[in-house]
Protein backbone atom coordinates (compact mmCIF):
# COMPACT_ATOMS: atom_id res chain seq x y z
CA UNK A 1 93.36 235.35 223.57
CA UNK A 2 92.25 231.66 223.27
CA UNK A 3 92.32 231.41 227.47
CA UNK A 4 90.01 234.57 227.84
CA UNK A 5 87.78 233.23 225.19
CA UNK A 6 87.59 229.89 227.03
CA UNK A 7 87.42 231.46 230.29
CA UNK A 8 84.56 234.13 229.79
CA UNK A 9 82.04 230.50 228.28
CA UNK A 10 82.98 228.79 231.39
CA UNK A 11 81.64 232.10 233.17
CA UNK A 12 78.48 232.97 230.79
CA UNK A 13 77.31 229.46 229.85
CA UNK A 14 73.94 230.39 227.81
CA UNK A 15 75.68 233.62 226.01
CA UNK A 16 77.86 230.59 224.29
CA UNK A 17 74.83 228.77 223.43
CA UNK A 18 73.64 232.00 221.83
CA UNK A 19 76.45 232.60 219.97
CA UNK A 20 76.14 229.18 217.96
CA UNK A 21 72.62 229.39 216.52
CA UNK A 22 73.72 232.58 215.71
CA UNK A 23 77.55 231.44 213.74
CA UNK A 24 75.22 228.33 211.96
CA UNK A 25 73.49 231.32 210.26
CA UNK A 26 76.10 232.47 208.79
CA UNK A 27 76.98 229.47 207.49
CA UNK A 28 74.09 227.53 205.99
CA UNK A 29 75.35 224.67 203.87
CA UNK A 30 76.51 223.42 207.34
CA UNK A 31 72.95 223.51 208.88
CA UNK A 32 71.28 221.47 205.76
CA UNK A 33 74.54 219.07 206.21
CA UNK A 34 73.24 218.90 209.86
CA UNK A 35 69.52 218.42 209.06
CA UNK A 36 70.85 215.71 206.64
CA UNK A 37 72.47 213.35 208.90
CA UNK A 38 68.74 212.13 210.34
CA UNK A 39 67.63 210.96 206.84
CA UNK A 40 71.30 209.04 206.18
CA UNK A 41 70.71 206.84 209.51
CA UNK A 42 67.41 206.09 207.96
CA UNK A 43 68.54 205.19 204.37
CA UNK A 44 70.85 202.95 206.38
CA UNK A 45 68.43 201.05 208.73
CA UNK A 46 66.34 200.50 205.64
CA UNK A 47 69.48 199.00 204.00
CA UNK A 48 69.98 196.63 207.07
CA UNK A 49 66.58 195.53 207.18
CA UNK A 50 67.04 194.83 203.64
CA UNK A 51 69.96 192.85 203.78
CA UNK A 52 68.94 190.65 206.67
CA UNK A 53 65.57 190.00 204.95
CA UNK A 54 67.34 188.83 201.92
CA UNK A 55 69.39 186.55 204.03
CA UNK A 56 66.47 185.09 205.85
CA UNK A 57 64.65 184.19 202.69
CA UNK A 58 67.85 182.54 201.42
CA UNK A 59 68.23 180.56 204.49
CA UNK A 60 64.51 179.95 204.45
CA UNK A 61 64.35 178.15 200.66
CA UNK A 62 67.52 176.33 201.36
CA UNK A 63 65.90 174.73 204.75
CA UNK A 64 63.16 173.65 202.60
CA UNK A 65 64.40 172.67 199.85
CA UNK A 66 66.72 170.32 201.93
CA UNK A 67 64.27 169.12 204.78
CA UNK A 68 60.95 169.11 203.88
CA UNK A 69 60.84 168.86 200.17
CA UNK A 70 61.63 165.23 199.42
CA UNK A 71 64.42 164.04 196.93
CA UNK A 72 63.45 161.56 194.23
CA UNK A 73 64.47 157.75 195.63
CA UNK A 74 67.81 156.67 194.23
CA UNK A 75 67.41 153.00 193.50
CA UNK A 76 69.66 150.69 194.99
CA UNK A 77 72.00 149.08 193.05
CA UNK A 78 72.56 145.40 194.56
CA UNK A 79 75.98 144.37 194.41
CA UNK A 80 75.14 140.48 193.09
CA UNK A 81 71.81 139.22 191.46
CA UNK A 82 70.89 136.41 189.56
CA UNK A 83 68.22 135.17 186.80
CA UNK A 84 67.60 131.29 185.89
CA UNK A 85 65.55 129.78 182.96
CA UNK A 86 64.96 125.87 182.79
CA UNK A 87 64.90 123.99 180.23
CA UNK A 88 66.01 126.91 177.64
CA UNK A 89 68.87 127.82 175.36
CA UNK A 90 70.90 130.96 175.27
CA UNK A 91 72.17 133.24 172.18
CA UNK A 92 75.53 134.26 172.30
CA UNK A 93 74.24 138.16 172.82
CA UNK A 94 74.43 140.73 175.13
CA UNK A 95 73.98 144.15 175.51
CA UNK A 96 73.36 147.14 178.11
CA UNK A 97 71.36 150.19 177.89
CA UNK A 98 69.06 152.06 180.23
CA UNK A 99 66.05 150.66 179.60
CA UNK A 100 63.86 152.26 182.40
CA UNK A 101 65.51 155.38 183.10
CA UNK A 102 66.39 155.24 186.29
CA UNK A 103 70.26 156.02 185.20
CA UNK A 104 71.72 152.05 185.92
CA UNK A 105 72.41 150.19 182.81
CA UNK A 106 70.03 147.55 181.99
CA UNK A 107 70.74 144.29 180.42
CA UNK A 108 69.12 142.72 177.61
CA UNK A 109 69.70 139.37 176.69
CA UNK A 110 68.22 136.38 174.33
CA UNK A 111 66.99 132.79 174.98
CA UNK A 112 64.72 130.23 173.68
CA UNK A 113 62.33 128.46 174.99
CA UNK A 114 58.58 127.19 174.72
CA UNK A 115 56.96 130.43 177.30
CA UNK A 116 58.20 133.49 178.94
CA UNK A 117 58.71 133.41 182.94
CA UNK A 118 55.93 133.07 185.00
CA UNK A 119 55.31 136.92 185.87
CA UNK A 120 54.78 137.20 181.80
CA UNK A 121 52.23 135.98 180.15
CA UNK A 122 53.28 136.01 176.44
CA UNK A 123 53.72 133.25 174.39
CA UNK A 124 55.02 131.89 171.01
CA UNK A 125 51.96 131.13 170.00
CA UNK A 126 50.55 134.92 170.85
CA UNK A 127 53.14 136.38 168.04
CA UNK A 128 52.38 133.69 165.78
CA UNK A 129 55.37 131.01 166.58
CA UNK A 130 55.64 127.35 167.40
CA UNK A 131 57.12 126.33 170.29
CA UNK A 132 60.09 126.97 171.17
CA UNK A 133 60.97 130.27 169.64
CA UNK A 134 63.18 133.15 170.51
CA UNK A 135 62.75 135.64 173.55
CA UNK A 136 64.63 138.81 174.05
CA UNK A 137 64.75 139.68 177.91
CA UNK A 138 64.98 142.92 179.53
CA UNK A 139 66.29 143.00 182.80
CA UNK A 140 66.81 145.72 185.78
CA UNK A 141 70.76 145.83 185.87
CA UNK A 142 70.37 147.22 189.82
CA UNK A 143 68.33 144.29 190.96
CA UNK A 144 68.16 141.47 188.92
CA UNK A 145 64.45 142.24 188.53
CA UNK A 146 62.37 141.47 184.85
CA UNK A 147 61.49 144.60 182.86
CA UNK A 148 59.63 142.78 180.01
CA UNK A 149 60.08 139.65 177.77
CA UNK A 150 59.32 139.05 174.33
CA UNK A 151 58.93 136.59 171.43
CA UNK A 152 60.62 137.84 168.78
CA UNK A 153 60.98 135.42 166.46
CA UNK A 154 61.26 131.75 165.52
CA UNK A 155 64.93 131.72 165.95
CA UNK A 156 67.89 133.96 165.51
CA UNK A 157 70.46 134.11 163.38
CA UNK A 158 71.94 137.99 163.49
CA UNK A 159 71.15 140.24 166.22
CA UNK A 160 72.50 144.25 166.13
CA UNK A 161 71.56 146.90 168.91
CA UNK A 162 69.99 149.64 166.57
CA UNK A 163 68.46 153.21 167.08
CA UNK A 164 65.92 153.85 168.11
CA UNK A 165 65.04 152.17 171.11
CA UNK A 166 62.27 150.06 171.73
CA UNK A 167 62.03 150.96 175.85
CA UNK A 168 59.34 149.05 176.21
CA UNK A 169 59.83 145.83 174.18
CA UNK A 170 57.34 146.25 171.43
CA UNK A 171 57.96 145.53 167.78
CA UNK A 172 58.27 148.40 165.61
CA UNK A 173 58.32 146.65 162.65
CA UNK A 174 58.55 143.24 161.26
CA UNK A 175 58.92 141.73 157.72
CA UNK A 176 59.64 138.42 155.99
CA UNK A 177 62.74 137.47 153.95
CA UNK A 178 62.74 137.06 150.55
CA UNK A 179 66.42 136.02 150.23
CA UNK A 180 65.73 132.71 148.53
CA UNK A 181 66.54 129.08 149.37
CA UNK A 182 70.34 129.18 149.03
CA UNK A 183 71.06 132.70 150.31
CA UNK A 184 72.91 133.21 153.77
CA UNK A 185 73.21 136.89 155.53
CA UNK A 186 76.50 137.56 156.35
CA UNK A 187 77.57 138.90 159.42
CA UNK A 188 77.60 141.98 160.77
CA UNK A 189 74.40 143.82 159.88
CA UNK A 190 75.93 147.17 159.27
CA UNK A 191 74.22 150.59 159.86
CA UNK A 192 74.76 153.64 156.88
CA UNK A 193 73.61 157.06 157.24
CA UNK A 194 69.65 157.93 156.58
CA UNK A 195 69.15 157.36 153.19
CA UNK A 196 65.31 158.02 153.09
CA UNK A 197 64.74 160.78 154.79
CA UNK A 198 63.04 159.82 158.44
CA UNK A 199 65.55 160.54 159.91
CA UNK A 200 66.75 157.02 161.38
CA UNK A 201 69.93 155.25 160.11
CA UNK A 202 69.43 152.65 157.61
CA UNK A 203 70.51 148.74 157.22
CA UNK A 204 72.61 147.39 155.31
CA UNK A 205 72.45 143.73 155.07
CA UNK A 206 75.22 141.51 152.57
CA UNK A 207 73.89 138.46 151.71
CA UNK A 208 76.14 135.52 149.57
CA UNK A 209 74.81 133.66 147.16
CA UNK A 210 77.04 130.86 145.68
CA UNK A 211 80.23 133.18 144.80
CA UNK A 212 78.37 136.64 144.39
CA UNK A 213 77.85 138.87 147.45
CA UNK A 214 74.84 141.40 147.27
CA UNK A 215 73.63 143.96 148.72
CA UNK A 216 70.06 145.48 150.23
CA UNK A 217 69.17 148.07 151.77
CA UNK A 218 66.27 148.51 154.64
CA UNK A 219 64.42 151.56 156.11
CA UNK A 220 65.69 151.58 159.59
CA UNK A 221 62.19 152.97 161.10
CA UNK A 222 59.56 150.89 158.90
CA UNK A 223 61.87 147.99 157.64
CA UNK A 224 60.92 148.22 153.84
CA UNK A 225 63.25 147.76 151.48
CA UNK A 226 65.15 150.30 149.75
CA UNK A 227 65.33 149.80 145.81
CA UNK A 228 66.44 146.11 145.18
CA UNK A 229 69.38 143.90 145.91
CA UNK A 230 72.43 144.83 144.03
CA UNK A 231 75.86 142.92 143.39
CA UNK A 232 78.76 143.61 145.01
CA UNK A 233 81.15 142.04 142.50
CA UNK A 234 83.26 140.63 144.81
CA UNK A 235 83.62 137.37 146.10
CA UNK A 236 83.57 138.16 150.06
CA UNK A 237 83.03 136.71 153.38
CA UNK A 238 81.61 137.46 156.20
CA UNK A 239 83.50 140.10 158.59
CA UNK A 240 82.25 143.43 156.45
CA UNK A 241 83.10 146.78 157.73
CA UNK A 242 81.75 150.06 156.93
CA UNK A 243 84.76 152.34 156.83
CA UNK A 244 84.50 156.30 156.26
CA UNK A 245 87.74 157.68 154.46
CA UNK A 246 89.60 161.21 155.54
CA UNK A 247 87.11 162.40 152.89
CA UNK A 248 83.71 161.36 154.63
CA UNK A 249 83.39 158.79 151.24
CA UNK A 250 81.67 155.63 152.79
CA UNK A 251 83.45 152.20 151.38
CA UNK A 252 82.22 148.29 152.53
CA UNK A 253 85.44 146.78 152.95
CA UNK A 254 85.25 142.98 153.35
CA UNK A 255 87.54 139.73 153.00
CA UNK A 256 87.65 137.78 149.96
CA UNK A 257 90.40 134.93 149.52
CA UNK A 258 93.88 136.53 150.79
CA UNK A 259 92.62 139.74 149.96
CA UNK A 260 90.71 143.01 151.47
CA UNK A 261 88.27 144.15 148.98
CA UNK A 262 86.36 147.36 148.89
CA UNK A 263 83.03 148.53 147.46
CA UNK A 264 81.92 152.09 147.97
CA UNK A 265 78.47 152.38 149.21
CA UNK A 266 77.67 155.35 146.68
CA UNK A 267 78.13 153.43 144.06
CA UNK A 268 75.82 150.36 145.67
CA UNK A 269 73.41 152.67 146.50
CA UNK A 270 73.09 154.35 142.98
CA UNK A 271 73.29 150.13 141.55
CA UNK A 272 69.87 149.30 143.86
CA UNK A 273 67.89 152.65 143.39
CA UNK A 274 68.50 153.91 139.92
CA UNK A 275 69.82 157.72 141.46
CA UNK A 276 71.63 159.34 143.00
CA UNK A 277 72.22 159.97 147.13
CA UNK A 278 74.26 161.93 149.29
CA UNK A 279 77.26 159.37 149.53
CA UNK A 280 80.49 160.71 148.18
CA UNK A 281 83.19 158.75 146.71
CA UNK A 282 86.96 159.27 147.09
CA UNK A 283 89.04 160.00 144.33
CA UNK A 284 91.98 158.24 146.09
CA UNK A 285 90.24 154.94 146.60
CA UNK A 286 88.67 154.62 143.04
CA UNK A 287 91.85 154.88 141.90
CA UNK A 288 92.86 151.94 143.73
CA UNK A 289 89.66 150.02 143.24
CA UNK A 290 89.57 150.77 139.16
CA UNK A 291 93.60 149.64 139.31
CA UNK A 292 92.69 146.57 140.51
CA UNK A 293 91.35 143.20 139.43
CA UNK A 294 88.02 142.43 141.63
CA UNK A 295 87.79 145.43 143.71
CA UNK A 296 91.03 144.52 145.63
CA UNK A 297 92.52 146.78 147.95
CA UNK A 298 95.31 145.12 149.48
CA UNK A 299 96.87 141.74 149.37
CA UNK A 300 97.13 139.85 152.52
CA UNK A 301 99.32 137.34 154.14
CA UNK A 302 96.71 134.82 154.61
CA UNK A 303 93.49 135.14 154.79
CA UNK A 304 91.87 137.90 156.43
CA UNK A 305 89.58 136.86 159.82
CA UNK A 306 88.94 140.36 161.81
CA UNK A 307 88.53 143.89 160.69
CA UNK A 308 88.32 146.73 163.36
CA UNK A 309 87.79 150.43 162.89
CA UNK A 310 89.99 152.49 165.82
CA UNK A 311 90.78 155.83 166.29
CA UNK A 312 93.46 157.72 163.87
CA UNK A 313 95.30 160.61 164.28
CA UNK A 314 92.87 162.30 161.84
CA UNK A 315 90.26 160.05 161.79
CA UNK A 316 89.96 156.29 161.30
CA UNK A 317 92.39 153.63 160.83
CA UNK A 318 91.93 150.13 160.16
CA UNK A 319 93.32 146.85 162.12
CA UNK A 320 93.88 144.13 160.01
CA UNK A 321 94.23 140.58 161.22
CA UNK A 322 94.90 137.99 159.01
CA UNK A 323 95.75 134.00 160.21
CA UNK A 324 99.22 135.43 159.78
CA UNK A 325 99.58 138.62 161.14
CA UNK A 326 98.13 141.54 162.60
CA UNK A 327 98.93 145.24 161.34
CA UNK A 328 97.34 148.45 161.57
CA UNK A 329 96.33 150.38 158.28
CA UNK A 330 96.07 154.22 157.52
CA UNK A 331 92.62 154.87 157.08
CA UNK A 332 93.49 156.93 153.96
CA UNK A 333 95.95 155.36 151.67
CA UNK A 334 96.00 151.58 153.83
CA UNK A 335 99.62 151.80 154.11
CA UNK A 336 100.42 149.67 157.38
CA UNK A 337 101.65 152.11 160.11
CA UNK A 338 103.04 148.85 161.92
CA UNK A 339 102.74 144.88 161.12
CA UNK A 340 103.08 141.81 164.10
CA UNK A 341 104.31 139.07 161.79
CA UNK A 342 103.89 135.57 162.90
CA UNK A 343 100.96 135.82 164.44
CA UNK A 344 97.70 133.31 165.36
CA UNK A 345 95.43 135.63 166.92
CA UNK A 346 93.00 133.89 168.65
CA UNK A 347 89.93 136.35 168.26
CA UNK A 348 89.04 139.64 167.52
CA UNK A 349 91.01 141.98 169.45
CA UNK A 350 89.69 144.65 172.01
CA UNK A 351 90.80 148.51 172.87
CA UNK A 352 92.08 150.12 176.34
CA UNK A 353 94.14 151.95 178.16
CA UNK A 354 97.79 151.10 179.14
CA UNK A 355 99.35 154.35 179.38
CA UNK A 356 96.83 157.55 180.96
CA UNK A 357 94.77 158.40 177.46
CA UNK A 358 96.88 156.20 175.32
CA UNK A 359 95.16 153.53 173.39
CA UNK A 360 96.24 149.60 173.40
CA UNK A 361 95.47 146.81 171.84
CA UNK A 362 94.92 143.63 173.60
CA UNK A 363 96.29 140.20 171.34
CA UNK A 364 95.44 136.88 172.40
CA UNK A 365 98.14 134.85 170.56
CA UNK A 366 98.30 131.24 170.07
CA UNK A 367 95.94 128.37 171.16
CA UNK A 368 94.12 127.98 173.86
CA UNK A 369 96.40 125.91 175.61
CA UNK A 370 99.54 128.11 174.60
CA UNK A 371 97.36 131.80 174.75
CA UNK A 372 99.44 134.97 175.18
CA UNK A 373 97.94 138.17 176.17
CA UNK A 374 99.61 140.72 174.24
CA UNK A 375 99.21 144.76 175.50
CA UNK A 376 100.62 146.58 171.89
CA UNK A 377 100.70 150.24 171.91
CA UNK A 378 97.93 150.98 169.09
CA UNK A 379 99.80 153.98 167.42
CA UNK A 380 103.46 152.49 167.21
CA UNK A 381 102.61 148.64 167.69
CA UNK A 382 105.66 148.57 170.26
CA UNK A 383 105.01 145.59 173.05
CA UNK A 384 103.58 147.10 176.82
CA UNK A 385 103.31 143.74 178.31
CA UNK A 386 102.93 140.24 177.59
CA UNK A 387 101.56 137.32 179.39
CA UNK A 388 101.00 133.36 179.35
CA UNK A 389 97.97 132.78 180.19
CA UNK A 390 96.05 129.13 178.95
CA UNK A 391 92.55 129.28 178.28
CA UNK A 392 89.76 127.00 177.80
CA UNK A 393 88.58 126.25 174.20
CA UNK A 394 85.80 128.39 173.64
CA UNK A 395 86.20 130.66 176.55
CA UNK A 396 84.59 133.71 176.74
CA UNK A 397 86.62 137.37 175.01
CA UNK A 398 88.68 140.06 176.98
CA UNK A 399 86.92 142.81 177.89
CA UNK A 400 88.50 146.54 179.75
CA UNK A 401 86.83 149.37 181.50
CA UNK A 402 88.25 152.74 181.73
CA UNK A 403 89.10 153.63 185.13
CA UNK A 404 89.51 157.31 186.95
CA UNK A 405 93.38 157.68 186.46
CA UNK A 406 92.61 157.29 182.32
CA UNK A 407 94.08 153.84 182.28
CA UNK A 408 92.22 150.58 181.89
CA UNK A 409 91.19 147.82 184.16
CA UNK A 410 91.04 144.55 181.70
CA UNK A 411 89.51 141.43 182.62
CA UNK A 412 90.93 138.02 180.98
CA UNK A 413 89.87 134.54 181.09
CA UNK A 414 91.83 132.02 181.22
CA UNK A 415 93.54 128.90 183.71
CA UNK A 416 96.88 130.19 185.10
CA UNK A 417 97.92 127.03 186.53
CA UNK A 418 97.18 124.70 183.98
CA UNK A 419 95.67 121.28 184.57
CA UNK A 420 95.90 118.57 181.83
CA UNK A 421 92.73 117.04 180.55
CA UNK A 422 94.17 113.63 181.87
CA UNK A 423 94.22 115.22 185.25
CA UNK A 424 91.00 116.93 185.10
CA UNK A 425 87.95 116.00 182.12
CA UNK A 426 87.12 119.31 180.45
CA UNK A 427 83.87 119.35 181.62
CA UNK A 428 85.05 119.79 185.27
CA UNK A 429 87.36 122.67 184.44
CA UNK A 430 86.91 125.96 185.82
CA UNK A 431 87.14 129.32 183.73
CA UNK A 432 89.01 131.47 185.75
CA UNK A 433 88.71 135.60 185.56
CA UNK A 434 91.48 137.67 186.02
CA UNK A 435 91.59 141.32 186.49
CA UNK A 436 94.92 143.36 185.64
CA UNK A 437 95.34 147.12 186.10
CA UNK A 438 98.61 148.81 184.57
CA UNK A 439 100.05 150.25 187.36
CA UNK A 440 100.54 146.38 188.70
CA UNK A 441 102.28 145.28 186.20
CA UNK A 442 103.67 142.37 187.92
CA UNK A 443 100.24 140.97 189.28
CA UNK A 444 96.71 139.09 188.18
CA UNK A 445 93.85 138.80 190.68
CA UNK A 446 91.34 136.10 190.12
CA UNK A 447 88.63 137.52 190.78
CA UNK A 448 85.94 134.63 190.43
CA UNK A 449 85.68 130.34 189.34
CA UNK A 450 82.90 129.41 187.03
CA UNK A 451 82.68 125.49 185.87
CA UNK A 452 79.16 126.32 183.97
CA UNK A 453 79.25 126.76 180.40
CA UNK A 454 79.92 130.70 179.69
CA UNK A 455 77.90 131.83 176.90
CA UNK A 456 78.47 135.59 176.75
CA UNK A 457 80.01 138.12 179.27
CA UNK A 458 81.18 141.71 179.59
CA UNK A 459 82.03 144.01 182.18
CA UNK A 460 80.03 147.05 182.35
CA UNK A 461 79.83 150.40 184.10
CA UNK A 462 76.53 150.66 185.50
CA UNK A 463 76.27 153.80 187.07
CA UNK A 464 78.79 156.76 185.81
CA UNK A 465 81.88 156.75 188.46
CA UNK A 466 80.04 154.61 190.67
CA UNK A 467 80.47 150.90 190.85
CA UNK A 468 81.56 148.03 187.89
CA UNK A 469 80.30 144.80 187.57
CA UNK A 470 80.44 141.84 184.83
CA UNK A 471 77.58 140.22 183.47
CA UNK A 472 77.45 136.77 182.32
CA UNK A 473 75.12 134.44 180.19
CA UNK A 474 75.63 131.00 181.02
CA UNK A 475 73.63 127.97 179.68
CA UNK A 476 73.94 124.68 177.57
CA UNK A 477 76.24 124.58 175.43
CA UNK A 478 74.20 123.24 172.44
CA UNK A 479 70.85 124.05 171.01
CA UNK A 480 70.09 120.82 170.97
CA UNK A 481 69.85 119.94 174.96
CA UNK A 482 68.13 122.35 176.77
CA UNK A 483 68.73 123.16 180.09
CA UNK A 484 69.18 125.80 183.01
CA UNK A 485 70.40 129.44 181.36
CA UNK A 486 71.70 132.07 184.11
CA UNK A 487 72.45 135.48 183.73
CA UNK A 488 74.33 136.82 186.66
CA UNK A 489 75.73 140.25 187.86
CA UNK A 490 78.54 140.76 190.37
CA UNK A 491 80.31 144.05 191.43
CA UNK A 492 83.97 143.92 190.95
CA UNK A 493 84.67 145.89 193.97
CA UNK A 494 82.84 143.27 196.36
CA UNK A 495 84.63 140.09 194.85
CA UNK A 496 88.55 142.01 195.60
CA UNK A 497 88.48 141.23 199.29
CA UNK A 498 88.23 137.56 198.76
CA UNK A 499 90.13 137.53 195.22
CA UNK A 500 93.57 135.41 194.71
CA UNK A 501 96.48 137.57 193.93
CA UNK A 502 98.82 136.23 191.76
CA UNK A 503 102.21 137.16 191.27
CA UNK A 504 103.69 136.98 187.75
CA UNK A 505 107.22 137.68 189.01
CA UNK A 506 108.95 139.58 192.00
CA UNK A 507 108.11 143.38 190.82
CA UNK A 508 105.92 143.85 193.75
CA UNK A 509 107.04 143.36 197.64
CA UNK A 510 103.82 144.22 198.57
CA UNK A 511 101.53 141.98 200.57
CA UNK A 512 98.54 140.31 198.99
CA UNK A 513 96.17 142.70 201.72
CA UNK A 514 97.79 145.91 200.42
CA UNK A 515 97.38 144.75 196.71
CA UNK A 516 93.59 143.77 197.43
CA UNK A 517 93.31 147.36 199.24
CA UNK A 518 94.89 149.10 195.58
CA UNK A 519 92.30 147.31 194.15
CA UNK A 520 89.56 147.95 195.92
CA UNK A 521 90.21 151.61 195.47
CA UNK A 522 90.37 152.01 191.58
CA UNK A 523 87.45 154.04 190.58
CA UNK A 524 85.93 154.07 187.46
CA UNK A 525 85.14 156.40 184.37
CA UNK A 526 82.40 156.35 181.42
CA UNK A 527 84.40 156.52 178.20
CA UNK A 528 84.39 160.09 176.52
């Protein structure tokens, strides 16, 4: 049947045709699905025109967003620039920030001397000063370059980096002292939560008088004094911490004889204003205080030169060092978690990295002469690494910066090979800085010489993950003479190729190019 049906449509062509229109009627929901395949191939040009329009707009902004709109200048951070003075004197101060928001860290600085530079035109006399008085100095951390200078006063004796920021250099307030004739401040000026309201943290300056230490506290945004001075009841020294208790209770803890006394700041604050704030006090610690005879806290084995708050498990702990040892406290009940006996730390120590986000402290033991750089694990107080390295008396602190692989790059100074002052006068002798990383445990690279007289210094991360440098504040070494003050900036990176390497025994067969080349490819990290 199927061959006579295909035969007789080969033989009548146009009766086949016929026949179709003639089957599509009796089956109409396959003539609309006919008619309906037209407006589909429309529906789907218009979705391909659609598509590639999108796509040539999105090409189209990204074109000009990365040719012909311009990107904002980057500034160029030079690797090495320096700033002289004549005839001034420095303060042993520094301090970064970014002062003209260009994202480099500035660095401010102070000096005296009888006028500003010569592209300033302020003078002592202008703030109402003799000659010479005190300058702070702003200056462009990527080129060396003066922001602004200021008198600031007739001289200096305490100088804290406060909030907020004066960008620009102008005063925001200044008063007189009325601390009388035979008052001293004592170092540090310390900084409590907002206690009037403005919302700015206030001062809190101690000040000794004879055998009492007092207290006063100053509006941190217009200076004025809040209530009156108040005794402390102690008999302190200098070296006051503010320490905050698992409790959030704020307590002034500060040396007195072989001691560490405590005063809670409620209490002060109730003592110069007649009411009451939002301090709190901790049950714990008033126990302690009320159990003892003047406000002591904790006896010491000798007397007490540094105080440092650090990071706790659950919150802050204290390290104590004392002319005989060093130990670290709970920041609750003060029981030592760990005690180095036997101890002459030379000054106050600093924090890094030994281990990848493991704290260490860093111990310069002994002398000058006789110096060892101690690495102690800050949780346990077990030794990391140890090293003789002499010193000069009076050379400049220890300093780390965190670097990408969450250790720490620290920078010592110090004179490896020692020369005897019969060999060499003292005032020819070079400071020396040495850079040691952790993962070359074995090896020191002396990074730079300096024979001037090293006032201040610190190693700073001026652009986030970009490129390190130290700073340094060099001048006279008394008030007295006057003479050329520098502040200098060089990038540690650019000072590795020519660096010494020293090797401190035979961990490392590597040669002193492929130690440089380690080196010069540590990157660096802002600390969280």
């Amino acid at each position: 049947m199927g061959d006579n049906k295909d035969l007789e449509a080969e033989i009548h062509p146009l009766k086949n045709e016929d026949r179709k229109p003639q089957e599509n009627l009796g089956n109409p929901l396959k003539s609309e699905n006919l008619k309906s395949k037209p407006r589909q191939s429309r529906l789907s040009r218009c979705r391909t025109v659609a598509f590639f329009l999108s796509l040539f707009i999105c090409l189209f902004v990204v074109f000009v967003v990365s040719f012909i709109i311009p990107c904002p200048d980057r500034p160029s951070s030079q690797g090495m620039w320096r700033l002289d003075y004549n005839a001034a004197v420095p303060y042993d101060f520094l301090a970064m920030g970014d002062v003209n928001r260009d994202k480099i860290q500035d660095v401010l600085f102070l000096f005296k001397n009888t006028n500003s530079s010569n592209n300033f035109t302020r003078s002592c006399a202008d703030e109402g000063f003799s000659t010479p008085c005190a300058f702070v100095a702003a200056v462009s951390g990527a080129n060396g370059s003066v922001l602004w200078e200021r008198p600031v006063a007739q001289d200096v004796a305490l100088v804290k980096c406060a909030v907020p920021q004066a960008s620009d250099g102008e005063t925001l307030w200044s008063h007189s002292s009325n601390l009388g004739g035979n008052a001293s401040v004592l170092s540090p000026l310390l900084q409590v939560p907002d206690v009037d309201g403005d919302g700015a943290p206030d001062l809190l300056i101690l000040v000794r008088e004879g055998h009492e230490v007092s207290g006063a506290i100053y509006s941190g945004s217009t200076g004025y004094q809040i209530g009156h001075r108040g005794s402390l009841g102690v008999d302190g020294d200098g070296g006051a911490l503010l320490h905050v208790t698992r409790t959030g209770a704020h307590y002034i803890l500060l040396p007195c004889a072989s001691a560490l006394c405590g005063v809670s700041v409620k209490r002060l604050y109730e003592r110069v204003t007649g009411r009451d704030g939002q301090f709190k006090e901790d049950s714990y610690w008033e126990n302690m205080l009320s159990s003892s005879a003047h406000r002591r806290l904790l006896p010491s084995s000798g007397a007490v030169r540094y105080l440092m708050n650090v990071p706790g498990k659950a919150g802050q702990d204290v390290l104590l060092v004392s002319s005989e040892a060093c130990m670290l406290l709970d920041g609750q009940d003060l029981v030592p978690r760990w005690t180095l006996g036997a101890t002459q730390v030379l000054r106050k120590p600093i924090l890094g990295h030994y281990k990848p986000d493991t704290l260490a402290v860093v111990i310069e033991n002994g002398t000058s002469i006789d110096r060892q750089i101690l690495l102690l694990d800050l949780s346990t107080g077990s030794m990391l690494w140890s090293q003789h390295l002499p010193s000069l008396p009076g050379g400049p602190p220890s300093t780390s910066l965190m670097t990408a692989d969450h250790r720490s790059a620290f920078f010592f100074w110090g004179l490896h090979e020692l020369v005897s002052a019969d060999e060499m006068g003292l005032q020819d002798m070079q400071h020396s800085l040495y850079m040691f990383h952790p993962t070359l445990p074995g090896i020191l690279l002396e990074l730079a010489n300096v024979t001037a007289n090293i006032v201040a210094f610190d190693a700073v991360l001026f652009e986030p993950s970009r490129h390190a440098a130290y700073v340094l504040l060099t001048g006279p070494p008394s008030s007295d003479t006057p003479g050329l003050v520098s502040v200098t900036k060089h990038k540690v990176q650019d000072l590795v190729p020519s660096s010494r390497v020293v090797h401190l025994g035979d961990s490392s067969s590597d040669s002193d190019q492929a130690i440089r080349d380690r080196f010069t490819r540590l990157r660096y990290r802002s600390e969280v």
